[in-house]
Protein backbone atom coordinates (compact mmCIF):
# COMPACT_ATOMS: atom_id res chain seq x y z
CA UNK A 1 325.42 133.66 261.97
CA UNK A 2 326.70 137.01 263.32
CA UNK A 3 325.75 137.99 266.42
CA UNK A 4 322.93 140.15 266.99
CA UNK A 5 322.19 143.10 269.67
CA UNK A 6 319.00 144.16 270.54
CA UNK A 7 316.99 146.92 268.51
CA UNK A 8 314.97 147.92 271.91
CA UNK A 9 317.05 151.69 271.76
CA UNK A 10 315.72 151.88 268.43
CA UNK A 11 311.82 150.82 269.48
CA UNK A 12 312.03 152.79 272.62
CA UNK A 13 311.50 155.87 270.63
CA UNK A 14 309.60 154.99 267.81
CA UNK A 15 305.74 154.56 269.50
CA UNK A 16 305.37 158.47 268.44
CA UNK A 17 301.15 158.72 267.27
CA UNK A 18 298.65 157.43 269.06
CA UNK A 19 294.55 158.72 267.69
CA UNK A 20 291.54 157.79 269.01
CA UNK A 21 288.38 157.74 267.12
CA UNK A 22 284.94 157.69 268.96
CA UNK A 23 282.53 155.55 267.15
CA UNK A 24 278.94 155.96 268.61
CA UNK A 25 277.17 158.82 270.38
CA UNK A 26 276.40 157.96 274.38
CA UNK A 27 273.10 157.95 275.94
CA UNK A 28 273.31 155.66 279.04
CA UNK A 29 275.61 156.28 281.95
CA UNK A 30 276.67 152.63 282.30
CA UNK A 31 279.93 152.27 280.90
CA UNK A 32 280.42 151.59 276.89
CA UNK A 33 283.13 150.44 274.98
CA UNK A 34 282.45 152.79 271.91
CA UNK A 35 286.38 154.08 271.63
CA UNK A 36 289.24 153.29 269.49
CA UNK A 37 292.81 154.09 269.86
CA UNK A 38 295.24 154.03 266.61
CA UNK A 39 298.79 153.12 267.16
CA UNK A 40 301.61 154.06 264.72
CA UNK A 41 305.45 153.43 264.65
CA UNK A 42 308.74 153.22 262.36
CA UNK A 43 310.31 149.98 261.69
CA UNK A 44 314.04 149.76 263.12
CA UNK A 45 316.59 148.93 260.03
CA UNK A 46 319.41 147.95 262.30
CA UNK A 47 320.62 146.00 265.83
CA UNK A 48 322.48 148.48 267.94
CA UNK A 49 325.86 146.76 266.44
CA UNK A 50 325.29 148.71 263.46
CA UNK A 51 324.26 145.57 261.16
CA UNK A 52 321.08 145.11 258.87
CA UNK A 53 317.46 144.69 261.18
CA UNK A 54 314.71 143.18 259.44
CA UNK A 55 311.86 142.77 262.00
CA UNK A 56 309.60 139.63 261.61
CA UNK A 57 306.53 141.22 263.28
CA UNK A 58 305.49 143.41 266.60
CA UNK A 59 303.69 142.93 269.56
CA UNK A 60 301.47 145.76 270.91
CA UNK A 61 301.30 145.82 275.38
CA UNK A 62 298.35 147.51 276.25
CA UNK A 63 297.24 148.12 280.17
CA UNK A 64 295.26 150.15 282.20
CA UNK A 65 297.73 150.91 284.86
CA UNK A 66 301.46 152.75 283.63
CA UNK A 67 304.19 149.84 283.63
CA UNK A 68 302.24 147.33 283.98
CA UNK A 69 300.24 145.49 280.74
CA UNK A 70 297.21 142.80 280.84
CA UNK A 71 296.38 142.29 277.57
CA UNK A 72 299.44 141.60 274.18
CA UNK A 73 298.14 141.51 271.27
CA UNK A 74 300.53 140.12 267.43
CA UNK A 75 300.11 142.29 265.15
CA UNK A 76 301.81 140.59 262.57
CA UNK A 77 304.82 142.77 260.09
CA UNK A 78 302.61 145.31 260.42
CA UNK A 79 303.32 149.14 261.62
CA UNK A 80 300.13 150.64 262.51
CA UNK A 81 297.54 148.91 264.95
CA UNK A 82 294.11 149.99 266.16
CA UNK A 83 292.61 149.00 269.37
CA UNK A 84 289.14 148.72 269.99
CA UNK A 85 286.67 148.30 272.43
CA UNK A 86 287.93 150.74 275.13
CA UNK A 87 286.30 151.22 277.90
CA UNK A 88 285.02 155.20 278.32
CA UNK A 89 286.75 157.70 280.93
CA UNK A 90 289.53 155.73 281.23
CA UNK A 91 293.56 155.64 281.02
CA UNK A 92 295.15 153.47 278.63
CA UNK A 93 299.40 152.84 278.61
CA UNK A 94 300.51 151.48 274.97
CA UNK A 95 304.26 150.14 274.43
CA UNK A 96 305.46 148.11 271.42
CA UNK A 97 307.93 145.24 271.35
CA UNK A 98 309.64 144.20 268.08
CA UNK A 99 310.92 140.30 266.90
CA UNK A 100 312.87 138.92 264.52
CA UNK A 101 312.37 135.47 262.37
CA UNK A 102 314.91 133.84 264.90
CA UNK A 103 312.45 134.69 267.53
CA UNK A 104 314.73 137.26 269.39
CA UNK A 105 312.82 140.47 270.81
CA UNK A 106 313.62 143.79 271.66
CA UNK A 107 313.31 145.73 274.63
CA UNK A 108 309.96 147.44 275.00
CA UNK A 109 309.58 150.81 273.25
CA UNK A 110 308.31 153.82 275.17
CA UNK A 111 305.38 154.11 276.54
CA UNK A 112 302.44 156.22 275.20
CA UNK A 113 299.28 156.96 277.63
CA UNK A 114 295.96 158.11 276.29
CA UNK A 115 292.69 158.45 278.16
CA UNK A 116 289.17 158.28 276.71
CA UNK A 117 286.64 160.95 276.71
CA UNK A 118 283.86 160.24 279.03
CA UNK A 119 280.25 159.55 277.96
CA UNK A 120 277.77 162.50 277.62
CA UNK A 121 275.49 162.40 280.53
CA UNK A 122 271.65 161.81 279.43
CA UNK A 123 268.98 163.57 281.88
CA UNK A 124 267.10 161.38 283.79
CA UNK A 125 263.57 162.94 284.90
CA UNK A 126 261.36 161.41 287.17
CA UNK A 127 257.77 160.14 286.14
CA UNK A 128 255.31 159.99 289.64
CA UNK A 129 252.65 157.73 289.57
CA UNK A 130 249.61 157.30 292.14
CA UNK A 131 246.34 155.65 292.46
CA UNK A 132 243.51 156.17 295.14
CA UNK A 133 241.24 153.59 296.88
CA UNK A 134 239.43 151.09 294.41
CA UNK A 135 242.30 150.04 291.61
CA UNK A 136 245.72 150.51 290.75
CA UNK A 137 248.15 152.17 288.28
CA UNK A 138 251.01 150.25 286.93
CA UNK A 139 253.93 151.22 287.16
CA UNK A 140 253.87 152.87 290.08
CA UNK A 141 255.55 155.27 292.44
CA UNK A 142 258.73 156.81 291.40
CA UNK A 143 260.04 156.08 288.29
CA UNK A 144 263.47 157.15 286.91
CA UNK A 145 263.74 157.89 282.88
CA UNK A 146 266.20 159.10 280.69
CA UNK A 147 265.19 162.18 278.27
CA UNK A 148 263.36 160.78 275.09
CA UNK A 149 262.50 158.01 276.53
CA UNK A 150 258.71 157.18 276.53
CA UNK A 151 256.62 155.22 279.21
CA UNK A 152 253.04 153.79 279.11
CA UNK A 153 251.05 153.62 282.26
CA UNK A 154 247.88 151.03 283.20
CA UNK A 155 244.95 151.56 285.26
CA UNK A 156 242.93 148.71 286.55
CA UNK A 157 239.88 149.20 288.64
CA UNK A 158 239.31 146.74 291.58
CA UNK A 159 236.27 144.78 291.22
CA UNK A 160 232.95 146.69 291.91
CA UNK A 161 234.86 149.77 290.93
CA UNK A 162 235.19 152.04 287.44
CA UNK A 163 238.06 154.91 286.63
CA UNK A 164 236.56 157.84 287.95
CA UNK A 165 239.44 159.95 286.60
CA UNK A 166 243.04 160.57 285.61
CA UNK A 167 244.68 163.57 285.90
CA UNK A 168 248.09 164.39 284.10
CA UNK A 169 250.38 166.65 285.65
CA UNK A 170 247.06 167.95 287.50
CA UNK A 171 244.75 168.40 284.59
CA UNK A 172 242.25 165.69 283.90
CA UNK A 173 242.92 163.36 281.06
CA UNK A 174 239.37 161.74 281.55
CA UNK A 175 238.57 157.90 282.71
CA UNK A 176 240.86 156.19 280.38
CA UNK A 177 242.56 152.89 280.99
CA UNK A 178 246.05 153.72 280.14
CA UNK A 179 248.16 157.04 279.35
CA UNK A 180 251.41 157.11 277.40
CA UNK A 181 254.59 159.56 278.48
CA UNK A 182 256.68 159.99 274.80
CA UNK A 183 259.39 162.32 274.30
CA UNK A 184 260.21 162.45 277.99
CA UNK A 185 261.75 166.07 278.36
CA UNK A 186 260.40 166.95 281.82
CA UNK A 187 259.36 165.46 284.87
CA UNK A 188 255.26 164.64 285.44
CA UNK A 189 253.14 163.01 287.94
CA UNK A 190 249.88 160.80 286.60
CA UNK A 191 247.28 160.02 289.25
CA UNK A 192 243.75 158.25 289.05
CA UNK A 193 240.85 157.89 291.17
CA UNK A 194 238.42 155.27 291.30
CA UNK A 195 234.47 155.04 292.26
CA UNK A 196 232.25 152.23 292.95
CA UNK A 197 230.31 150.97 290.17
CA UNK A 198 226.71 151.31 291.36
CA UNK A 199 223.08 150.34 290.24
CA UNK A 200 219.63 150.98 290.88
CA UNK A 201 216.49 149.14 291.89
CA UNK A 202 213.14 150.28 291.14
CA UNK A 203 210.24 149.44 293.65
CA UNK A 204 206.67 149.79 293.06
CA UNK A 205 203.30 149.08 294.28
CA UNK A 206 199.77 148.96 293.10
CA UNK A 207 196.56 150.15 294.96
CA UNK A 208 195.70 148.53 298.75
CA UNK A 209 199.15 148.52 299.80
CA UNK A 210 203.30 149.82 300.42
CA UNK A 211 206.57 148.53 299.11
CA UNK A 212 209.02 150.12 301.28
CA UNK A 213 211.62 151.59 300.41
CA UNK A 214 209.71 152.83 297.38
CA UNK A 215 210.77 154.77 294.28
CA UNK A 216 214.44 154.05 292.98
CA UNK A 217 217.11 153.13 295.18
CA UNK A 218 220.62 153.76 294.01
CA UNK A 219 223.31 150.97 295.65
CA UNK A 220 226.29 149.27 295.09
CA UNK A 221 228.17 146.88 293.66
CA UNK A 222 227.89 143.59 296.10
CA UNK A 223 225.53 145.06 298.32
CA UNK A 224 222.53 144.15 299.50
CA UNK A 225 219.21 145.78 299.75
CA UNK A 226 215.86 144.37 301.34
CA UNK A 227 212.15 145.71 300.44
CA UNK A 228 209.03 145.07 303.03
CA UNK A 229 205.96 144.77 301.30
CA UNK A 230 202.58 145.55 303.66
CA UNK A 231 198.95 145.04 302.48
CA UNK A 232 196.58 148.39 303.84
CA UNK A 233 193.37 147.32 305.62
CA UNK A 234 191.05 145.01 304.22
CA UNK A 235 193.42 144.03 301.27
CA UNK A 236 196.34 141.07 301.03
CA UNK A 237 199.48 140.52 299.40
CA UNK A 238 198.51 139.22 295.45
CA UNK A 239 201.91 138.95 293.60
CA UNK A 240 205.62 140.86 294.03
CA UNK A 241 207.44 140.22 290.76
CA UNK A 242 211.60 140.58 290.85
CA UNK A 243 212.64 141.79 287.03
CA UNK A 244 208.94 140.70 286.10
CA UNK A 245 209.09 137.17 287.31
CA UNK A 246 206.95 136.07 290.08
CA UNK A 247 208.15 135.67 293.15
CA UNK A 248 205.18 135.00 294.83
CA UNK A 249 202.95 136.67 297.51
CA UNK A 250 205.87 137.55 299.80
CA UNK A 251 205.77 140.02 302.09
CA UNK A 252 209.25 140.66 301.87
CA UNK A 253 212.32 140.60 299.30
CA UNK A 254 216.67 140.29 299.36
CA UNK A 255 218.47 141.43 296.33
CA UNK A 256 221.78 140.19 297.64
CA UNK A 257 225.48 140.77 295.91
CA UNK A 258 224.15 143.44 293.69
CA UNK A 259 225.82 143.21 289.83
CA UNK A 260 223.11 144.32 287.85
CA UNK A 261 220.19 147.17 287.99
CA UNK A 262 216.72 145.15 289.15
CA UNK A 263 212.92 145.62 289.84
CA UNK A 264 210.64 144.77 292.04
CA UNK A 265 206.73 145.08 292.16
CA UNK A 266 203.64 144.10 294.63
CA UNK A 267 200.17 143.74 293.68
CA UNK A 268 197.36 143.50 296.25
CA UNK A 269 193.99 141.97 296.22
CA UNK A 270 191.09 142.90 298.27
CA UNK A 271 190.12 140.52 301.67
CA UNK A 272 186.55 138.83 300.75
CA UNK A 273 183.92 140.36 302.32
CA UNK A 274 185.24 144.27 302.33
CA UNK A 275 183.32 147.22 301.38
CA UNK A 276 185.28 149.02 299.06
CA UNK A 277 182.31 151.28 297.35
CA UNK A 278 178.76 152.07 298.88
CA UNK A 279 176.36 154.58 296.95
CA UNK A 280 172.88 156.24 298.05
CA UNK A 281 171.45 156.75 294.39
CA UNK A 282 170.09 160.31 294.15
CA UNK A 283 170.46 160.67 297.49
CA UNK A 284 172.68 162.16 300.18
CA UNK A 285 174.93 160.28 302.56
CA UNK A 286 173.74 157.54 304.70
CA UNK A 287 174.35 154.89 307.12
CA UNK A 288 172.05 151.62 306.91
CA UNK A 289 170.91 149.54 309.52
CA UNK A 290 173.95 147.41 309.44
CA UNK A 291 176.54 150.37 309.67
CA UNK A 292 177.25 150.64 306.18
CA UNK A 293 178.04 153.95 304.83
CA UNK A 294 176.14 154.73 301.54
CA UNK A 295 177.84 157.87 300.59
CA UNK A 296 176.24 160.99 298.30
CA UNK A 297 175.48 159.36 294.91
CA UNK A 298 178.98 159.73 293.11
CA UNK A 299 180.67 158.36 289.95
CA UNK A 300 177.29 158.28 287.91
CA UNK A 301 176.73 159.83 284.03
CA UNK A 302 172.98 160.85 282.88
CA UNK A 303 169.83 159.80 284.43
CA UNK A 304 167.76 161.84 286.82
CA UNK A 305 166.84 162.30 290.68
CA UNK A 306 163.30 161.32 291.71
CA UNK A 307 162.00 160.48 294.94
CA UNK A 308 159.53 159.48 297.37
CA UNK A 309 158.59 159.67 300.88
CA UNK A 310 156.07 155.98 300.62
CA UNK A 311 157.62 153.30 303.59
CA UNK A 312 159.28 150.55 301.50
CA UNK A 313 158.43 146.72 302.39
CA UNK A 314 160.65 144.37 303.27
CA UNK A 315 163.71 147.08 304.94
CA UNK A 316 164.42 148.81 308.05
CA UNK A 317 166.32 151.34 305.56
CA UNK A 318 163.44 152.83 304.17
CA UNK A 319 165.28 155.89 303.71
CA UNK A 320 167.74 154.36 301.15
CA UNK A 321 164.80 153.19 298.68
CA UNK A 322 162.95 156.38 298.95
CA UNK A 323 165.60 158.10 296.59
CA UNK A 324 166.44 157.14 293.03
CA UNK A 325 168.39 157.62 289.96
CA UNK A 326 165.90 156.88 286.74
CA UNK A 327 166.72 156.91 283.26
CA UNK A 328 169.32 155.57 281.46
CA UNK A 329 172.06 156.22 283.17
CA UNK A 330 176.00 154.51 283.96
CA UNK A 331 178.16 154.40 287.00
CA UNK A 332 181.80 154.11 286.27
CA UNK A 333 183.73 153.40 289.50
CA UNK A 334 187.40 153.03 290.31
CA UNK A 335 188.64 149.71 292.32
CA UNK A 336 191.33 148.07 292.32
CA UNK A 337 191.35 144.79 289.73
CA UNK A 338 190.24 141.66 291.01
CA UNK A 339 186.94 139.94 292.26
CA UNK A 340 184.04 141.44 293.84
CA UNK A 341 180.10 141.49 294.53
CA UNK A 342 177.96 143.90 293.13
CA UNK A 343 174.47 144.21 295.06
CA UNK A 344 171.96 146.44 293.42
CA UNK A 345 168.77 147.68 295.10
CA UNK A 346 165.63 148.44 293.93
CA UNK A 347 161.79 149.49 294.83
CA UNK A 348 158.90 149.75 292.42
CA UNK A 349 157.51 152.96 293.98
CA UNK A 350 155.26 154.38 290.72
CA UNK A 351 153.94 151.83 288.87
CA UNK A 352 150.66 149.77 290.44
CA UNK A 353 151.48 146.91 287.53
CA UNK A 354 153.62 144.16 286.06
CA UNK A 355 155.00 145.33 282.56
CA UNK A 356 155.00 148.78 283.17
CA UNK A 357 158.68 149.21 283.70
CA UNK A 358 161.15 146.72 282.67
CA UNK A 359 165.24 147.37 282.36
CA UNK A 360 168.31 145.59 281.23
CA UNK A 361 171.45 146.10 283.39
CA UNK A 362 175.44 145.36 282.01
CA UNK A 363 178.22 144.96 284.09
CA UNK A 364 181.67 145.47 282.55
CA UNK A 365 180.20 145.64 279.35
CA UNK A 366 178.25 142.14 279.66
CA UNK A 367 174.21 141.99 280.46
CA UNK A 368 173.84 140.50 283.85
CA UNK A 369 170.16 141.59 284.21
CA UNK A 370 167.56 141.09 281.16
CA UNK A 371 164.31 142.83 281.12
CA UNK A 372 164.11 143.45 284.98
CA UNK A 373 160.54 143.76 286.15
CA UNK A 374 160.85 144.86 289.84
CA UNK A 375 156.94 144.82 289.95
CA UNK A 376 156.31 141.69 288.82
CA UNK A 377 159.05 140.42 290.94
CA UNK A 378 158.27 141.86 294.59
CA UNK A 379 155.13 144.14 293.88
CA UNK A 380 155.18 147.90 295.00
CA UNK A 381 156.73 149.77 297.37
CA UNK A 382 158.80 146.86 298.85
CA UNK A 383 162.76 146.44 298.67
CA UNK A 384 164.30 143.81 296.17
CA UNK A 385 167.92 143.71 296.50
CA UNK A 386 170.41 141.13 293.85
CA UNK A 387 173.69 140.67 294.21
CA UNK A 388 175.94 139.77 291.05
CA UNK A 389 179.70 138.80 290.27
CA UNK A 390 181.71 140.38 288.36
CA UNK A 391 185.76 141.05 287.65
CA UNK A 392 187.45 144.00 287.17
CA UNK A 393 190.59 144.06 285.09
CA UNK A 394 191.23 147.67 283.97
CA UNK A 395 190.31 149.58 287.37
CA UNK A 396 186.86 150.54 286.92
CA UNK A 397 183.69 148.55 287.38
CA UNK A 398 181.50 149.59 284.70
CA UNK A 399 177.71 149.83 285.52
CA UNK A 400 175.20 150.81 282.66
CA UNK A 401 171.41 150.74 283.65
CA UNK A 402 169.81 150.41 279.83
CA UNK A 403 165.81 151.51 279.96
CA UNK A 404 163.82 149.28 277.70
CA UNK A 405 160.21 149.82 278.44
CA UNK A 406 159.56 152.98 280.91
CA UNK A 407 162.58 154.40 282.94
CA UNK A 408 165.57 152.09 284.03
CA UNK A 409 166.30 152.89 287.78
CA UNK A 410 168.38 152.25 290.75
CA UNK A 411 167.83 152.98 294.28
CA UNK A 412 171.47 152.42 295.77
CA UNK A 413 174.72 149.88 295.22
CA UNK A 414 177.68 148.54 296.84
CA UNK A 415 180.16 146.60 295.86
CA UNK A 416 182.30 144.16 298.15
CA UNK A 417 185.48 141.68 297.40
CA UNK A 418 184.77 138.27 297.02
């Protein structure tokens, strides 16, 4: 075999086209590896003694510094070569060595240099997020985004809170729960506000006493409200009833860690024994013997006045028997519901006989007094006074004096709680 020289002054010269093709579009400023560099030489056809060179392949040096080559790649008996995967922005050195099928190599060609364009830089704009006192908005603070990029925000309320409001870029979006950013081509700022959820509590109370405080109360959530409850004079705690359930006959009531709207009611009753209504029948106002005050006949329908000026048996309040409402007639007379004693009082003061004059008297609509004779009972000109029970459900007691036989009558009435 005839010796062979080296084909290196041949290669040195013959790295002569490098092209680089660019193979996707850059959005991110990270680095990419989106280039491509095409390498292209002529195959040498002789040693530098002049004799026949038939190259067996080629090995392509490829570094980032000039000289100096990390990375050789066989390329086979080829005599073009693309790289790929280049890094952008940066310098690449190329050189080429060739090889023959008894393994000898040549020098290394020249040296080419090429340097990749640099990514397009993408905007970045800045999103601000913000949330007041009573939730939270997620993400928040500063957040960095590239242009047409989109980005969805959350608002949570804290517990015992609701969104009062979000405003975009200063202009309310209303109470919504989350707002999406898309198409980012500007910076914004998203902010919400929060209020506390609150409720209400309505207090009432019925006649012969206070619920205090009274009316509808507006709190909130978690909090705590107490209501006194105080009977007026003469009457007593009945019932207070929380969202209509009893309670009992408190005098006082805690709605503690408030989550819901609520009510709360008192009812009184009456003390035994107190006066509640006193009336001088036909008559004006007056004061009895035992201090009570039987006021200018009142709440009555039909009937007329008569009177007399005759003593009156069996009384020291002669006065209060002397005057009378006769006819039928009915007294309809506000109290508050419950239990009570009705005394009616009465003097014969015209007729000298039994069976003259004889009445029928209803109470809430039933007959508690059938064919009253007062004559035949007590005689003339003398007091007869009877007290009756009765209950009062709607707030009125109903009285209706019913003549049968002559006028019915009535000289005065009270009525007490029993």
């Amino acid at each position: 075999m005839k010796p062979k020289t080296s084909p290196a002054a041949v290669l040195r010269v013959l790295l002569v086209v490098i092209t680089v093709f660019l193979v996707a579009t850059h959005l991110l400023a990270a680095p990419s590896h989106a280039a491509q560099a095409s390498l292209t030489w002529s195959a040498p056809t002789t040693y530098l003694d002049g004799s026949p060179a038939t190259p067996s392949g080629y090995k392509v040096y490829t570094g980032t510094v000039s000289g100096s080559y990390t990375k050789t790649t066989d390329v086979g008996n080829v005599t073009s070569y693309t790289e790929s995967g280049l890094d952008d922005g940066t310098t690449y050195y190329f050189a080429i060595m060739a090889y023959d099928a008894s393994g000898d190599m040549s020098d290394l060609s020249n040296q080419m240099s090429f340097t990749t364009p640099s990514p397009p830089v993408t905007p970045t704009y800045t999103l601000t997020a913000s949330a007041g006192t009573g939730g939270t908005i997620s993400p928040s603070g500063s957040i960095a985004i590239s242009q047409g990029l989109s980005q969805t925000f959350t608002i949570t309320p804290a517990t015992g809170y609701k969104i009062a409001g979000v405003n975009v870029d200063g202009a309310s979006v209303g109470a919504v729960s989350s707002y999406a950013f898309s198409n980012i081509t500007a910076n914004h700022t998203i902010s919400a506000s929060f209020t506390n959820v609150s409720y209400t509590i309505s207090a009432t109370a019925g006649t012969g006493g206070t619920i205090s405080p009274a009316g509808t109360t507006t709190v909130t959530y978690g909090s705590s409200k107490t209501y006194t409850i105080a009977p007026s004079s003469g009457y007593k705690v009945a019932d207070v009833k929380v969202d209509g359930v009893s309670v009992g006959a408190v005098t006082s009531y805690n709605f503690s860690n408030i989550t819901a709207n609520h009510t709360v009611a008192a009812s009184f009753s009456a003390v035994a024994g107190k006066l509640v209504f006193a009336t001088n029948s036909g008559g004006p106002d007056f004061t009895s013997s035992n201090g009570t005050l039987y006021k200018a006949d009142t709440y009555y329908s039909g009937g007329s006045i008569s009177k007399t000026t005759t003593a009156i048996a069996g009384t020291t309040d002669d006065t209060l028997y002397q005057t009378r409402r006769i006819g039928s007639c009915s007294y309809k007379i506000p109290v508050p519901n419950g239990n009570y004693s009705v005394t009616l009082k009465f003097a014969e003061t015209y007729y000298s006989a039994a069976g003259q004059r004889y009445f029928n008297v209803n109470m809430e609509g039933i007959k508690v007094l059938n064919q009253l004779d007062v004559y035949a009972l007590v005689g003339k000109n003398t007091a007869y006074d009877v007290t009756i029970p009765v209950s009062v459900s709607d707030g009125v007691l109903n009285i209706d004096f019913i003549s049968v036989k002559g006028s019915a009558m009535i000289e005065a009435l009270n009525v007490v709680t029993r």
